[in-house]
PDB file of N, CA and C in Angstrom:
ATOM      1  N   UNK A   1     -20.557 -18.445   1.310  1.00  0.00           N
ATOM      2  CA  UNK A   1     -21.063 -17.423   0.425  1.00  0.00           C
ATOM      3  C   UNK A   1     -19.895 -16.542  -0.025  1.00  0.00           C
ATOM      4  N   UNK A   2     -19.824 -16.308  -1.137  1.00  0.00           N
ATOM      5  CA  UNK A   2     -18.701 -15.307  -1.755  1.00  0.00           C
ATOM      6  C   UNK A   2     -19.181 -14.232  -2.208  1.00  0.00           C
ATOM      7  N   UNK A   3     -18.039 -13.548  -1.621  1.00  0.00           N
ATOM      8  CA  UNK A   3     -18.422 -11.944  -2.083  1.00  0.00           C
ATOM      9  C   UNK A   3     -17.813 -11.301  -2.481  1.00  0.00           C
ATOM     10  N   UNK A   4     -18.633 -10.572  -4.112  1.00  0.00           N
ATOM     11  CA  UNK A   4     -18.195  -9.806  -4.820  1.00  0.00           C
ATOM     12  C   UNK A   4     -18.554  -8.765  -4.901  1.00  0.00           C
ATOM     13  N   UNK A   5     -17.477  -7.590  -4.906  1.00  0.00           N
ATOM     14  CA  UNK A   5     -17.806  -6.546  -5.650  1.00  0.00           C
ATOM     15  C   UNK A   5     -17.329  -5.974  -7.629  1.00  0.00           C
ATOM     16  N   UNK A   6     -18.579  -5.638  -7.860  1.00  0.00           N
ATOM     17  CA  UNK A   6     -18.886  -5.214  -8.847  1.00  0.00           C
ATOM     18  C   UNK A   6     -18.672  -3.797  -9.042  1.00  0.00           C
ATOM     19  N   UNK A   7     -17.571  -2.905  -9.739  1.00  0.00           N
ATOM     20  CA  UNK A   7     -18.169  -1.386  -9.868  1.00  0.00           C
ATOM     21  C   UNK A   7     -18.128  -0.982 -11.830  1.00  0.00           C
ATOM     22  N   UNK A   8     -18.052   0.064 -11.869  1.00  0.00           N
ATOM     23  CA  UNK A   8     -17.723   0.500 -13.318  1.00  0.00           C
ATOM     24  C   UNK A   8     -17.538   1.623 -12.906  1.00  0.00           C
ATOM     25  N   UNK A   9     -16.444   2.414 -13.922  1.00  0.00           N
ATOM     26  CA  UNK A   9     -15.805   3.656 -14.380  1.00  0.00           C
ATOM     27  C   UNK A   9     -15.910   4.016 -15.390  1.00  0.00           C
ATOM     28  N   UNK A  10     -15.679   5.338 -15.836  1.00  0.00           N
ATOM     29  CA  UNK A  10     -15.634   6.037 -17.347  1.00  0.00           C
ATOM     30  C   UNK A  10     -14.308   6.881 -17.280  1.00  0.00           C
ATOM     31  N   UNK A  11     -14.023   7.060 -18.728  1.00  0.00           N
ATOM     32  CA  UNK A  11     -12.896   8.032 -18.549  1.00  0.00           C
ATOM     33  C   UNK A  11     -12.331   8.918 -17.331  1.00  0.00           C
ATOM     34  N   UNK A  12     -13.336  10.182 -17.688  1.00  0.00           N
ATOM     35  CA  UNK A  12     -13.131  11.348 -16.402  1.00  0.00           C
ATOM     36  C   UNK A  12     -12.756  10.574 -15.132  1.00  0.00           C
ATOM     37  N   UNK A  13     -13.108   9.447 -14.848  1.00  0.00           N
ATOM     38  CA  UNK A  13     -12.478   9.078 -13.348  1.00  0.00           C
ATOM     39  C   UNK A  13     -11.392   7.635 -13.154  1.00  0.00           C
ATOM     40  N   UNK A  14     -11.066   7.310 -14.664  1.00  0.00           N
ATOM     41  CA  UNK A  14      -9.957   5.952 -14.565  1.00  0.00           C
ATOM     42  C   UNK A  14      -8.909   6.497 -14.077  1.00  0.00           C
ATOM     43  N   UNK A  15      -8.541   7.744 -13.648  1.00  0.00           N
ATOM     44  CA  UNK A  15      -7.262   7.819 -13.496  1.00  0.00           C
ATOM     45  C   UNK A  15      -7.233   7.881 -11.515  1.00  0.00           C
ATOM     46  N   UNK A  16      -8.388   7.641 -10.589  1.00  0.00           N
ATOM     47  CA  UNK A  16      -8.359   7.830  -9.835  1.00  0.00           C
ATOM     48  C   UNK A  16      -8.908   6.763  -9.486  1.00  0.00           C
ATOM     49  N   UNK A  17      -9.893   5.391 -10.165  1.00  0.00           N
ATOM     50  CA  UNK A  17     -10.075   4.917  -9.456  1.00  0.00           C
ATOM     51  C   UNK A  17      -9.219   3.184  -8.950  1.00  0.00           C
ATOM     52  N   UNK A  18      -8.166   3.256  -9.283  1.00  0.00           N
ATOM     53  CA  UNK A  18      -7.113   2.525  -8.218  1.00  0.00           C
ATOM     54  C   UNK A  18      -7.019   3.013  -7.070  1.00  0.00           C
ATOM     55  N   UNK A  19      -7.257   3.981  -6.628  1.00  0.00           N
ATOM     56  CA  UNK A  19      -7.418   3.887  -5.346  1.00  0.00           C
ATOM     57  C   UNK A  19      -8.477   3.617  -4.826  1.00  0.00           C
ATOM     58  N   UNK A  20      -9.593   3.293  -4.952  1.00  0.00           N
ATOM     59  CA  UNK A  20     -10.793   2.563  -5.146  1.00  0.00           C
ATOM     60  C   UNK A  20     -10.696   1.059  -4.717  1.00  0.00           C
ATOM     61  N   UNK A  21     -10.023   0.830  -6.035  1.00  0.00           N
ATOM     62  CA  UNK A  21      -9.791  -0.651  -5.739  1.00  0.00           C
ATOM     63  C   UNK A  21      -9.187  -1.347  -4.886  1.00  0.00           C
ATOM     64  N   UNK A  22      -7.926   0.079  -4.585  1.00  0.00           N
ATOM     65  CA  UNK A  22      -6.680  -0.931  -3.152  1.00  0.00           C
ATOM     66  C   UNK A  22      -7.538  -0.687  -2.011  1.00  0.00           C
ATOM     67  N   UNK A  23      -8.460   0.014  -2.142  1.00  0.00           N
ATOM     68  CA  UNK A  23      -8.945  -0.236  -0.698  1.00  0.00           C
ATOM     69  C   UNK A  23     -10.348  -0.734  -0.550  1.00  0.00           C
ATOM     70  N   UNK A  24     -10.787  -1.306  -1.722  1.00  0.00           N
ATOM     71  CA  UNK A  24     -11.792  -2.956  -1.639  1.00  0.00           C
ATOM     72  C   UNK A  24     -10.533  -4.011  -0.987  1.00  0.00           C
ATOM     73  N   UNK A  25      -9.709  -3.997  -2.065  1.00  0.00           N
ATOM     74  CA  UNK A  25      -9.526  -5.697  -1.792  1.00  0.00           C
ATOM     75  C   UNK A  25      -8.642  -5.554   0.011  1.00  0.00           C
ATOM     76  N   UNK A  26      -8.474  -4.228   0.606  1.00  0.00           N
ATOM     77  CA  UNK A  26      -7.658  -4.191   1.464  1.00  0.00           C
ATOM     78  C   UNK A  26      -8.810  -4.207   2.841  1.00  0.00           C
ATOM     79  N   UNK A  27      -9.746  -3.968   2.743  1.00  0.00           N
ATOM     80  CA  UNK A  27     -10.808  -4.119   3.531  1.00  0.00           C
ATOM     81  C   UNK A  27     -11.108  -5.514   4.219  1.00  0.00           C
ATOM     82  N   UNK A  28     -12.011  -5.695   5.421  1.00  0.00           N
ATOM     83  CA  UNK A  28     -11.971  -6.946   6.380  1.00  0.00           C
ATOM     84  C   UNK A  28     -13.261  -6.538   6.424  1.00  0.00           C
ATOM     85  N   UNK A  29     -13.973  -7.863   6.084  1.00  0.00           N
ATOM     86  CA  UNK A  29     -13.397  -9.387   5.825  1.00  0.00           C
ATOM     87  C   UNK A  29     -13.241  -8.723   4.153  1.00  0.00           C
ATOM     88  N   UNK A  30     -12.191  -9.698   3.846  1.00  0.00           N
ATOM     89  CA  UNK A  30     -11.570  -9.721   2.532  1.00  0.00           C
ATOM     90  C   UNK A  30     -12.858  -9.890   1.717  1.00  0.00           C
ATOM     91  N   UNK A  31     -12.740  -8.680   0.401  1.00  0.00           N
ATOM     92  CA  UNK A  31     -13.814  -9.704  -1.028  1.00  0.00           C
ATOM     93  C   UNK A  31     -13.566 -10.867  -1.647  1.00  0.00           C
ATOM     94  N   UNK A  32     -13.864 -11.685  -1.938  1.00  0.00           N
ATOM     95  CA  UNK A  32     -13.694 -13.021  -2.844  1.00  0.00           C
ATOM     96  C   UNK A  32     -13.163 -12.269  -4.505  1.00  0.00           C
ATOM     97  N   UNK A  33     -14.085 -11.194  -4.552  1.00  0.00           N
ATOM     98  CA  UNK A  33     -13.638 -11.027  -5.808  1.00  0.00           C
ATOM     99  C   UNK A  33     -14.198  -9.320  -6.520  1.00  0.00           C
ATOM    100  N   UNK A  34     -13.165  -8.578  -7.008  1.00  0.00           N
ATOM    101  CA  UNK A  34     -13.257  -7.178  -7.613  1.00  0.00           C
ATOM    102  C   UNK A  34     -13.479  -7.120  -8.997  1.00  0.00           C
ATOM    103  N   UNK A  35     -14.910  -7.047  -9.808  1.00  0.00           N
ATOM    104  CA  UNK A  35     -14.543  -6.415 -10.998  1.00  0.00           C
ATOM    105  C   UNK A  35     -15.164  -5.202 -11.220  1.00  0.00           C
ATOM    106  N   UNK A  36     -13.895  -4.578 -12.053  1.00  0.00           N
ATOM    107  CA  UNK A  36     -14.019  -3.220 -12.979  1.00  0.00           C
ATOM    108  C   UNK A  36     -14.668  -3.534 -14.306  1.00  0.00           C
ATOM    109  N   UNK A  37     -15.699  -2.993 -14.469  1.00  0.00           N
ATOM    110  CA  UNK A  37     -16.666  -2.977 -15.690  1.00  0.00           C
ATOM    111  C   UNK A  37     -16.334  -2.026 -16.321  1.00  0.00           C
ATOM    112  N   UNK A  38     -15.840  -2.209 -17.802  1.00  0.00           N
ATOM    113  CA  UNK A  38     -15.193  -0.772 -18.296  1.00  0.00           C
ATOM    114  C   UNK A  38     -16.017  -0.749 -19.894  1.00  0.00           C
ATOM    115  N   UNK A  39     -16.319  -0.263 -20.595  1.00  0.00           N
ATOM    116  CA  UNK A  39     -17.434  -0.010 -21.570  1.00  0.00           C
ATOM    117  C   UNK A  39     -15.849   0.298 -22.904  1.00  0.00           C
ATOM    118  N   UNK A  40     -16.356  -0.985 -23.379  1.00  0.00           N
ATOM    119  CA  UNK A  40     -15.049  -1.155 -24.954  1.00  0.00           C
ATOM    120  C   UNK A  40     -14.916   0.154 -25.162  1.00  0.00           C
ATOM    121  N   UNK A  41     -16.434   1.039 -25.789  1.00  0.00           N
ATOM    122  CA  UNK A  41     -16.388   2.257 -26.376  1.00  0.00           C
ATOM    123  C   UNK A  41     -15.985   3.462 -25.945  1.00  0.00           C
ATOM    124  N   UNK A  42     -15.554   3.517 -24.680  1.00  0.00           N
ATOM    125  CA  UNK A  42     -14.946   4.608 -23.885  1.00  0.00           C
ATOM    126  C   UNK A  42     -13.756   4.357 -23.846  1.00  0.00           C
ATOM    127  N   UNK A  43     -12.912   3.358 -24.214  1.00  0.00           N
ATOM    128  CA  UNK A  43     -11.550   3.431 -23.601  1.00  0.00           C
ATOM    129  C   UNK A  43     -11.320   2.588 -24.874  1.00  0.00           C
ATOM    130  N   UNK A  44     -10.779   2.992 -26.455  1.00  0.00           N
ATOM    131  CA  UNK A  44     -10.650   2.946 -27.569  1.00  0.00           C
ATOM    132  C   UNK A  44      -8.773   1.836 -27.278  1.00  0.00           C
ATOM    133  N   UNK A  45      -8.809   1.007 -28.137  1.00  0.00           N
ATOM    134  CA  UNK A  45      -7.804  -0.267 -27.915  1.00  0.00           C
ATOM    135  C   UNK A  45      -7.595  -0.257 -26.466  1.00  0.00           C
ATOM    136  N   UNK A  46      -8.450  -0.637 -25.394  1.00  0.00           N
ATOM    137  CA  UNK A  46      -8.855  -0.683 -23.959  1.00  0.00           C
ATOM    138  C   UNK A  46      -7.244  -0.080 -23.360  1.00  0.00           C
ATOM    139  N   UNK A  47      -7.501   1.315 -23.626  1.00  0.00           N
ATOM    140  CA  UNK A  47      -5.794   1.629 -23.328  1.00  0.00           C
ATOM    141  C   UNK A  47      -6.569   2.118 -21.583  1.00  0.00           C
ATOM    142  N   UNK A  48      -5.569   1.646 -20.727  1.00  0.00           N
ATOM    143  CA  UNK A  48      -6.204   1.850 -19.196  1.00  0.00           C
ATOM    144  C   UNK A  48      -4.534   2.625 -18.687  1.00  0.00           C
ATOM    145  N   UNK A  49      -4.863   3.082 -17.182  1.00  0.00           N
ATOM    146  CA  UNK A  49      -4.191   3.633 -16.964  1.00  0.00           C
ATOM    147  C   UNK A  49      -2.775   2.351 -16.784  1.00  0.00           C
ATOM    148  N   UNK A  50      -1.539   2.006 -15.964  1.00  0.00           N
ATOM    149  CA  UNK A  50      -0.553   1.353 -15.720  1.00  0.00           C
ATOM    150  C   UNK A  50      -0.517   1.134 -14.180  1.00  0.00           C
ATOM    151  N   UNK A  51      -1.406   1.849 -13.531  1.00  0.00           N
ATOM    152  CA  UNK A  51      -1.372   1.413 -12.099  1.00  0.00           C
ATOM    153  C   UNK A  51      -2.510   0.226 -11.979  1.00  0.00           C
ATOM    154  N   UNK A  52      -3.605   0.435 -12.754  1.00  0.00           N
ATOM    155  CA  UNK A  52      -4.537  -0.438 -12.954  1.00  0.00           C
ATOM    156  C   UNK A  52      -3.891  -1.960 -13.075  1.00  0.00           C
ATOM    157  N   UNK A  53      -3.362  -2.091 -14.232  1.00  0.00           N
ATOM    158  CA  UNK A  53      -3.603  -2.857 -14.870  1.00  0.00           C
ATOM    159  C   UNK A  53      -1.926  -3.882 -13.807  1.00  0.00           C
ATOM    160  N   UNK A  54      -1.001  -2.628 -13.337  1.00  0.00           N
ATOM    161  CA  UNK A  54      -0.098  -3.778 -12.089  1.00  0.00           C
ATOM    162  C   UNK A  54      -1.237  -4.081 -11.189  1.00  0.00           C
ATOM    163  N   UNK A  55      -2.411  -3.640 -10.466  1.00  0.00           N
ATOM    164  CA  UNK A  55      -3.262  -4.262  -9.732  1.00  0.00           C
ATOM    165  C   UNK A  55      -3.539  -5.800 -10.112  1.00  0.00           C
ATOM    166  N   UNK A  56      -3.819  -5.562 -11.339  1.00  0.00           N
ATOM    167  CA  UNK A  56      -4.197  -7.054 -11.966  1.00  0.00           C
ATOM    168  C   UNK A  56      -3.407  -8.092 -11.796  1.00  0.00           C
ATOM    169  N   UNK A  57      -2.175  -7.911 -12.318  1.00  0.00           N
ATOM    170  CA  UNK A  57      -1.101  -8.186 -12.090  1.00  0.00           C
ATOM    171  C   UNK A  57      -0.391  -9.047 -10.364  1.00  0.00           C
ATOM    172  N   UNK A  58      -0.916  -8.365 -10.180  1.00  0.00           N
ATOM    173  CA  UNK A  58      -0.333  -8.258  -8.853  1.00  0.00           C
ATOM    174  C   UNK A  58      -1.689  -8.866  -7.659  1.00  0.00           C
ATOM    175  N   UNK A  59      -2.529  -9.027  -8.193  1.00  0.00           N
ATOM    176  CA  UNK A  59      -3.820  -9.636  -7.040  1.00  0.00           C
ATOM    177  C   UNK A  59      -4.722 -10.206  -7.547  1.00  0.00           C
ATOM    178  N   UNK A  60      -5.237 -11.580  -7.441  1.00  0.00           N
ATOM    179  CA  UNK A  60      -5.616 -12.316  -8.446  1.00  0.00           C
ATOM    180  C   UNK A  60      -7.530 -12.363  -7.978  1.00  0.00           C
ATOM    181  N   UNK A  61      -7.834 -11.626  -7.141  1.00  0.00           N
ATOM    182  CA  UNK A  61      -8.885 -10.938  -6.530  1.00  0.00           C
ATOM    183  C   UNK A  61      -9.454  -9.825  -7.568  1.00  0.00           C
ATOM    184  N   UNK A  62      -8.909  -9.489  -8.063  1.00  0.00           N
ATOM    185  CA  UNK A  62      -9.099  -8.063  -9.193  1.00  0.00           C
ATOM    186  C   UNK A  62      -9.311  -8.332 -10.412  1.00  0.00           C
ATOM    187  N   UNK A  63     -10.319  -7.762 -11.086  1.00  0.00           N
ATOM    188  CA  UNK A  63     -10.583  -8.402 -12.499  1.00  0.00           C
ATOM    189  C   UNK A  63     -11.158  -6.973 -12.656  1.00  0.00           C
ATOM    190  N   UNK A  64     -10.382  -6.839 -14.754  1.00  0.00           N
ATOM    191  CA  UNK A  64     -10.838  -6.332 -15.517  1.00  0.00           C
ATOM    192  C   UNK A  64     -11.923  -6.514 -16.526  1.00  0.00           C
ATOM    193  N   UNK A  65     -13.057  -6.543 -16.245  1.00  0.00           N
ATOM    194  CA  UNK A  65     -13.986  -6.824 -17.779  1.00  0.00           C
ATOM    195  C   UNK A  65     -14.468  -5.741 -18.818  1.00  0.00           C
ATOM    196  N   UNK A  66     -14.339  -6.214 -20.119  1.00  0.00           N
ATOM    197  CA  UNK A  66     -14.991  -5.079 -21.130  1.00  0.00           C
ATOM    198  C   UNK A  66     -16.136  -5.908 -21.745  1.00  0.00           C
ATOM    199  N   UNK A  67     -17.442  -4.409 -21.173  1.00  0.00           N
ATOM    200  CA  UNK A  67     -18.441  -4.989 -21.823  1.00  0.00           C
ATOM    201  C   UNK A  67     -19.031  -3.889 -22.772  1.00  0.00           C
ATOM    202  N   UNK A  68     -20.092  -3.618 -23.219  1.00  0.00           N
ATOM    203  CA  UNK A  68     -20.893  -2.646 -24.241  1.00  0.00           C
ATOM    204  C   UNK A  68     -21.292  -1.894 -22.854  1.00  0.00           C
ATOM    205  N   UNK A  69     -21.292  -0.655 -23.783  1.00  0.00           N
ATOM    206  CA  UNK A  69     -21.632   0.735 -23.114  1.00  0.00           C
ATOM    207  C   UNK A  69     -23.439   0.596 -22.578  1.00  0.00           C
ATOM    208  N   UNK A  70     -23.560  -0.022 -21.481  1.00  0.00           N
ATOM    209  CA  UNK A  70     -24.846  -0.098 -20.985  1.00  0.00           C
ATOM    210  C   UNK A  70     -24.955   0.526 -19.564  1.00  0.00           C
ATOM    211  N   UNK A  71     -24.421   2.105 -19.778  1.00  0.00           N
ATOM    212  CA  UNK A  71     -24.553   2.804 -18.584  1.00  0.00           C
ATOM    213  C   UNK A  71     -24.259   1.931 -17.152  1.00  0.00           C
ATOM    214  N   UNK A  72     -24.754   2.762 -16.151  1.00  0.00           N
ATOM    215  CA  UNK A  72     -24.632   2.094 -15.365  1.00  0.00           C
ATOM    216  C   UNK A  72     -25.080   0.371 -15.115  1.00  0.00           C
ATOM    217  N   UNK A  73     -25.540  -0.125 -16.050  1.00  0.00           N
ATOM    218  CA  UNK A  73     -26.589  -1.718 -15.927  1.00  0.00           C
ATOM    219  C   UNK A  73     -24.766  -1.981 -15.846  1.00  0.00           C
ATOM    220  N   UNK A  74     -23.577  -1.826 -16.907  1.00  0.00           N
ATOM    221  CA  UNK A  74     -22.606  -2.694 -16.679  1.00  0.00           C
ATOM    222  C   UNK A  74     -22.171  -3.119 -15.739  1.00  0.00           C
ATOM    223  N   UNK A  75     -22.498  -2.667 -14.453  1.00  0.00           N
ATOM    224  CA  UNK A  75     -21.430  -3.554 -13.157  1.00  0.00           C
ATOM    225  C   UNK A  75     -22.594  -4.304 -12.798  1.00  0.00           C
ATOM    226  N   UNK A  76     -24.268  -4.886 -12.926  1.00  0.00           N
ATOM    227  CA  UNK A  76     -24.599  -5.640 -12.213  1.00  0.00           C
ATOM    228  C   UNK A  76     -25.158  -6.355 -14.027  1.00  0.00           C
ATOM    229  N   UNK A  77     -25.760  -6.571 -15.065  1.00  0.00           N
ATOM    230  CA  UNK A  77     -25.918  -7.444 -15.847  1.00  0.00           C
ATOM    231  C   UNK A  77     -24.512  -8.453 -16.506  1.00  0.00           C
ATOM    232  N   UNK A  78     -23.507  -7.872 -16.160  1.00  0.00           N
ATOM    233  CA  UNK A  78     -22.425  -9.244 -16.584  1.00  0.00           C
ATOM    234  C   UNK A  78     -22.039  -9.819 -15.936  1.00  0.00           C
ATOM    235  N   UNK A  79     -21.964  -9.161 -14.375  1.00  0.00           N
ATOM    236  CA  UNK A  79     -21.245 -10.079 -12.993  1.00  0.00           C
ATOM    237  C   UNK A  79     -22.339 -11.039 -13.148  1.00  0.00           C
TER     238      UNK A  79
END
Protein backbone atom coordinates (compact mmCIF):
# COMPACT_ATOMS: atom_id res chain seq x y z
CA UNK A 1 0.00 0.00 0.00
CA UNK A 2 1.42 3.49 -0.79
CA UNK A 3 1.21 6.40 0.93
CA UNK A 4 0.44 9.67 0.05
CA UNK A 5 0.21 12.81 1.30
CA UNK A 6 -1.84 15.37 -0.23
CA UNK A 7 -1.87 19.15 1.16
CA UNK A 8 -2.61 22.68 -0.47
CA UNK A 9 -1.42 26.25 0.31
CA UNK A 10 -2.34 29.83 -0.61
CA UNK A 11 -0.28 32.77 -0.76
CA UNK A 12 -0.29 34.13 2.95
CA UNK A 13 1.42 30.80 3.88
CA UNK A 14 3.85 29.65 0.65
CA UNK A 15 6.51 31.21 2.20
CA UNK A 16 6.46 28.90 5.24
CA UNK A 17 5.26 25.95 4.05
CA UNK A 18 8.69 24.12 3.12
CA UNK A 19 9.04 23.52 6.24
CA UNK A 20 6.02 21.50 6.11
CA UNK A 21 7.18 19.55 3.56
CA UNK A 22 10.89 18.67 4.94
CA UNK A 23 9.32 17.28 7.62
CA UNK A 24 6.65 14.93 5.68
CA UNK A 25 9.08 13.43 3.56
CA UNK A 26 11.59 13.27 6.74
CA UNK A 27 9.14 11.38 8.88
CA UNK A 28 9.13 7.26 9.59
CA UNK A 29 7.89 5.28 7.90
CA UNK A 30 8.77 7.32 4.84
CA UNK A 31 5.65 8.75 2.40
CA UNK A 32 5.64 7.17 -1.04
CA UNK A 33 4.66 10.42 -2.16
CA UNK A 34 4.09 14.56 -1.31
CA UNK A 35 1.85 16.73 -3.31
CA UNK A 36 1.45 20.49 -3.01
CA UNK A 37 -1.85 21.52 -4.58
CA UNK A 38 -1.41 25.09 -5.52
CA UNK A 39 -4.53 26.96 -7.28
CA UNK A 40 -3.05 28.55 -10.99
CA UNK A 41 -5.11 31.69 -9.84
CA UNK A 42 -3.32 32.53 -6.69
CA UNK A 43 0.14 32.30 -7.70
CA UNK A 44 -0.04 34.36 -11.24
CA UNK A 45 2.95 32.74 -13.88
CA UNK A 46 3.08 29.94 -10.87
CA UNK A 47 5.91 32.19 -9.45
CA UNK A 48 6.63 29.95 -6.02
CA UNK A 49 8.96 30.62 -3.51
CA UNK A 50 13.04 29.05 -4.47
CA UNK A 51 13.24 26.87 -1.47
CA UNK A 52 10.19 25.08 -2.77
CA UNK A 53 10.83 24.48 -5.87
CA UNK A 54 15.05 23.09 -4.79
CA UNK A 55 12.73 20.59 -2.75
CA UNK A 56 11.54 19.39 -6.04
CA UNK A 57 14.59 19.35 -7.29
CA UNK A 58 16.22 17.68 -4.92
CA UNK A 59 13.54 14.70 -3.79
CA UNK A 60 11.74 12.91 -6.24
CA UNK A 61 8.99 12.10 -3.40
CA UNK A 62 7.73 15.80 -3.72
CA UNK A 63 5.44 17.00 -6.29
CA UNK A 64 4.14 20.26 -7.36
CA UNK A 65 0.57 20.33 -8.95
CA UNK A 66 -1.51 23.33 -10.37
CA UNK A 67 -5.00 22.91 -10.33
CA UNK A 68 -8.27 25.49 -10.43
CA UNK A 69 -9.05 27.34 -7.40
CA UNK A 70 -11.44 24.68 -5.74
CA UNK A 71 -10.83 25.70 -2.16
CA UNK A 72 -9.95 23.33 -0.05
CA UNK A 73 -11.54 20.13 -2.49
CA UNK A 74 -7.83 20.79 -4.28
CA UNK A 75 -5.64 18.44 -2.22
CA UNK A 76 -8.18 15.47 -2.25
CA UNK A 77 -10.23 15.73 -5.98
CA UNK A 78 -6.89 15.61 -8.18
CA UNK A 79 -4.68 13.25 -6.05
Amino acid sequence: MKTIISLTSYPPRINIVSQTIVSLLAQKPEPDLVILHLAESEFPNKKIPKNLTDIVKKNKKFQIRWTKDIKSYKKLIPT
